[in-house]
Protein backbone atom coordinates (compact mmCIF):
# COMPACT_ATOMS: atom_id res chain seq x y z
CA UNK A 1 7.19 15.32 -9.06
CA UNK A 2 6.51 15.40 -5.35
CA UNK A 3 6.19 11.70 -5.12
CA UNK A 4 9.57 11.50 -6.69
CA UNK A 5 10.82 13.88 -4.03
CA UNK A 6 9.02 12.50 -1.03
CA UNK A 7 10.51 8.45 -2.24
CA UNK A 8 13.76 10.00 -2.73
CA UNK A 9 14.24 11.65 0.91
CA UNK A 10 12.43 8.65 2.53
CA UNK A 11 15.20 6.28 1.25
CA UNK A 12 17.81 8.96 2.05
CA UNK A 13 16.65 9.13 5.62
CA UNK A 14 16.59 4.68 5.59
CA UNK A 15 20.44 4.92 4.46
CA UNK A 16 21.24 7.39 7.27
CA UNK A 17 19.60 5.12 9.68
CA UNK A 18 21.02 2.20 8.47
CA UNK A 19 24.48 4.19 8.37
CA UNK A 20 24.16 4.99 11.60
CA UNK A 21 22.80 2.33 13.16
CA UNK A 22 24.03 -0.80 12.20
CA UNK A 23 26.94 0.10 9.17
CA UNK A 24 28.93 2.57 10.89
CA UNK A 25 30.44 4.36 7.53
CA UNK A 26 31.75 7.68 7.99
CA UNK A 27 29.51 10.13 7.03
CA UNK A 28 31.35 10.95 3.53
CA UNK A 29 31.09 7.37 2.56
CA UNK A 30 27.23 7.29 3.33
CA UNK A 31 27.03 10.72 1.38
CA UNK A 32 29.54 8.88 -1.43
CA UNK A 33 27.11 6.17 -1.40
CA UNK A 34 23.53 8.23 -1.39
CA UNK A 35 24.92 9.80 -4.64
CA UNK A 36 25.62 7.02 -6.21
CA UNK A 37 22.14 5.76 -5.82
CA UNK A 38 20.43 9.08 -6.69
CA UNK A 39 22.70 9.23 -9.84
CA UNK A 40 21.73 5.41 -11.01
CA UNK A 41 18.21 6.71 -10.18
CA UNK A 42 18.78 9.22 -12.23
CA UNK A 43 19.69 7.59 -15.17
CA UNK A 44 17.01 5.07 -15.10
CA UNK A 45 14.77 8.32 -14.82
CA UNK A 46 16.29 9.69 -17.93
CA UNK A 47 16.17 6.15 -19.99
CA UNK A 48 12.18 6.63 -20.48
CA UNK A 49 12.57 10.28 -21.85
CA UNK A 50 10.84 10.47 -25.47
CA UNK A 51 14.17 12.01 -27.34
CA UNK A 52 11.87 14.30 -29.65
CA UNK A 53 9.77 15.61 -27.35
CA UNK A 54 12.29 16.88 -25.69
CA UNK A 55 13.74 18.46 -28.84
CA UNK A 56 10.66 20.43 -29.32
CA UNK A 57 10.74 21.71 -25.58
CA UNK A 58 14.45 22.92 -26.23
CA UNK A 59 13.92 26.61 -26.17
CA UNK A 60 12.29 26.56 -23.01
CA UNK A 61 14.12 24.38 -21.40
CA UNK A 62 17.37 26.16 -21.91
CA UNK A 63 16.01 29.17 -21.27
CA UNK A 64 15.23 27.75 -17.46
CA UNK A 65 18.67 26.53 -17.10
CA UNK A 66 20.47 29.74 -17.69
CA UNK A 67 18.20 31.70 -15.44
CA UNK A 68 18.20 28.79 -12.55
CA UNK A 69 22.21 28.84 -13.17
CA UNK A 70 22.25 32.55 -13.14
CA UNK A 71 19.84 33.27 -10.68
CA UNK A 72 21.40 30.84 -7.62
CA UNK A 73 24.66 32.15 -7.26
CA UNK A 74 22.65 35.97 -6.95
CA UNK A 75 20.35 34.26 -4.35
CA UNK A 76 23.71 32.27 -2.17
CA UNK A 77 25.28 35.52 -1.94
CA UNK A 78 22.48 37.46 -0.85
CA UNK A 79 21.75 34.86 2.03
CA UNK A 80 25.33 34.70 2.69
């Protein structure tokens, strides 16, 4: 997991260099463009998921959605 994160903001600090040095996008088409990546990346992430595995993790899984998705908005409003 932290390899994943530490290739993922490596190549998100390349784009911004090449953004900025040589491409010249505005910075919502290099952010339009990051996204895009990360989401392909994504998906090629989720293609080697075994299906039934993750059926039998359901009930745990769920139940750290609702509490990450309940939790954050508590947590953004207390910093705010």
């Amino acid at each position: 997991m932290l390899t994943a994160f530490a290739v993922l903001l490596v190549m998100a600090a390349l784009l911004a260099f090449l953004n900025e040095r040589y491409l010249r996008f505005p910075t919502t088409v290099g952010v339009t463009l990051a996204g895009a990546l990360a989401s392909i990346l994504l998906f090629a992430g989720a293609l080697g998921l075994d299906a039934r595995q993750l059926l039998r993790q359901r009930a745990s899984i769920l139940t750290h959605a609702v509490i990450s998705i309940l939790l954050s908005p508590v947590l953004i409003g207390l910093a705010a």
